[in-house]
Protein backbone atom coordinates (compact mmCIF):
# COMPACT_ATOMS: atom_id res chain seq x y z
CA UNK A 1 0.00 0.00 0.00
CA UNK A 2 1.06 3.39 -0.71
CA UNK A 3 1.18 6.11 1.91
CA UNK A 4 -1.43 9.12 0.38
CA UNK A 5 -0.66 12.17 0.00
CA UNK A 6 -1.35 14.59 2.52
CA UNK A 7 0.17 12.65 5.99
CA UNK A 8 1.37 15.49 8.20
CA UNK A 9 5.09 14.19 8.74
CA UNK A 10 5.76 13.96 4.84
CA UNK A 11 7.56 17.28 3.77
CA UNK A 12 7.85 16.53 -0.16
CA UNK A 13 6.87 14.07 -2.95
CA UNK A 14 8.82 11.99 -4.85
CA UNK A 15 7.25 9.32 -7.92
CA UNK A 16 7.75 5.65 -7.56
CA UNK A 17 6.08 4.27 -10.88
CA UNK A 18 4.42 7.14 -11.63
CA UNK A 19 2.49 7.16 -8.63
CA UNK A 20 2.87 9.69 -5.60
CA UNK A 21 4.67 8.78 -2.36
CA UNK A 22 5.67 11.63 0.48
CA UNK A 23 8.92 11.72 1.66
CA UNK A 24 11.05 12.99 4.49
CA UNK A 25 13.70 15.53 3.79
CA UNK A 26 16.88 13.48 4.50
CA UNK A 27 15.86 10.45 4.64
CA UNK A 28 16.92 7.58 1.77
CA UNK A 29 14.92 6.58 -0.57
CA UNK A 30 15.11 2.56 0.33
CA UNK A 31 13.24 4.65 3.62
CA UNK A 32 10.48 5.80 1.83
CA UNK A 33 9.65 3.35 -0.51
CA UNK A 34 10.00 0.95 1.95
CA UNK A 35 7.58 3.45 4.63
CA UNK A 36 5.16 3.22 1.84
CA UNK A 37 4.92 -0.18 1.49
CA UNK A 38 6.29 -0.69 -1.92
CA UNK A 39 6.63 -4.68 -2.61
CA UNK A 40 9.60 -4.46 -4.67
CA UNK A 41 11.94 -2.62 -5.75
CA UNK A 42 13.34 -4.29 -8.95
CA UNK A 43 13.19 -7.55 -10.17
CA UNK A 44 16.34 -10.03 -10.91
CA UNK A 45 17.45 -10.50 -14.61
CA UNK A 46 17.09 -14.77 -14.52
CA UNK A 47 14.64 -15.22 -12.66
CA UNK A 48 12.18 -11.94 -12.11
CA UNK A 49 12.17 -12.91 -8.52
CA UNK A 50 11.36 -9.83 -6.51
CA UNK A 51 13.93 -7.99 -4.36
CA UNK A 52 13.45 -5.68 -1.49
CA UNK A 53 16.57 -4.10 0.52
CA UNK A 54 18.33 -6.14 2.89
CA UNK A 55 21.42 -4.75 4.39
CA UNK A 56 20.41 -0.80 4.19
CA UNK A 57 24.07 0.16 4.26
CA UNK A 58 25.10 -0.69 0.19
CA UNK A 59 26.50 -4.24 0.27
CA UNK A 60 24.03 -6.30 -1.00
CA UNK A 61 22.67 -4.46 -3.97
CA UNK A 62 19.07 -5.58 -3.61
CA UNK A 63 17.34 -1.99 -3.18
CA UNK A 64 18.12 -1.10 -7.06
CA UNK A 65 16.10 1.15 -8.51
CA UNK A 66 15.83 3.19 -11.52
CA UNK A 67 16.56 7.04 -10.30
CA UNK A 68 15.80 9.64 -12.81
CA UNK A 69 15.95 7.67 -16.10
CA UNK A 70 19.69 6.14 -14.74
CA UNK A 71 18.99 2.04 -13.93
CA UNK A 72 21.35 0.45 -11.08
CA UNK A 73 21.33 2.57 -7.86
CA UNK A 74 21.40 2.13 -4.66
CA UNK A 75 18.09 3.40 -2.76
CA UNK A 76 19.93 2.89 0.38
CA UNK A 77 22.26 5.40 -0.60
CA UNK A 78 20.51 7.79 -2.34
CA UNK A 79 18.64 10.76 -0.32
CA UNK A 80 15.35 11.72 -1.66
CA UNK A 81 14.82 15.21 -3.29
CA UNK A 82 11.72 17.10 -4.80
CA UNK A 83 9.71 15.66 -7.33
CA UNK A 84 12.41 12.66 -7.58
CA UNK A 85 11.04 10.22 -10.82
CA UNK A 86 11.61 6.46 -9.57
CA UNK A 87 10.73 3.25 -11.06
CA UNK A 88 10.61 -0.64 -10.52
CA UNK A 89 13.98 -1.99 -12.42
CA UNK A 90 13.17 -5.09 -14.17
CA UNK A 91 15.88 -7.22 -14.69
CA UNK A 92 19.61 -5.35 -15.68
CA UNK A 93 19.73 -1.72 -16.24
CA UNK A 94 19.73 -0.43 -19.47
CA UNK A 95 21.99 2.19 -21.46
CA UNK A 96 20.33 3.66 -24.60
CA UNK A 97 18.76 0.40 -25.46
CA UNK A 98 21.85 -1.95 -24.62
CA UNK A 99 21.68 -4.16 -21.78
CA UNK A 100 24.50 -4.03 -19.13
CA UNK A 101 26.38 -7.11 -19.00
CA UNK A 102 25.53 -8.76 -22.90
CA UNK A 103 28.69 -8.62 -25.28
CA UNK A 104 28.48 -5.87 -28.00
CA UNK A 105 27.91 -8.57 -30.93
């Protein structure tokens, strides 16, 4: 579930698939998205087994997201700001239509 709009303790908004979410100044965005309940926050490139943060401090590389059109980074790291655009990544980030990782055949 997604925390609404409007909660008195959120001070700005960020977008996590197009939708919504209030934020804390400060705080990460692995916090938020994980305050407001989001499931997942990408989805493995083998299987499409969903992944949520595990070790909050940038070892484990589960939290991925997709920040701003730029696939691959760490929500545990990464302080929310204004009007932030996030997605879901599925599977391996991508680079102008190339997939990280494949050889450039």
């Amino acid at each position: 579930m997604f925390t609404p709009i409007g909660s008195s303790e959120a001070t700005l908004t960020v977008f996590f698939d197009g939708r919504p979410l209030q934020a804390r100044a400060g705080e990460t965005i692995a916090a938020c998205l994980l305050r407001a309940g989001v499931a997942a926050f990408r989805h493995t490139p083998v299987s499409g087994t969903p992944r949520l943060p595990y070790c909050m401090i940038g070892h484990c590389f589960d939290c991925l997201v997709e920040i701003e059109g730029v696939g691959s980074r760490q929500a545990c790291l990464c302080p929310v700001e204004p009007g932030m655009r996030l997605r879901t990544q599925n599977g391996s980030a991508t680079i102008e239509g190339l997939v990280l990782g494949e050889d450039d055949r």
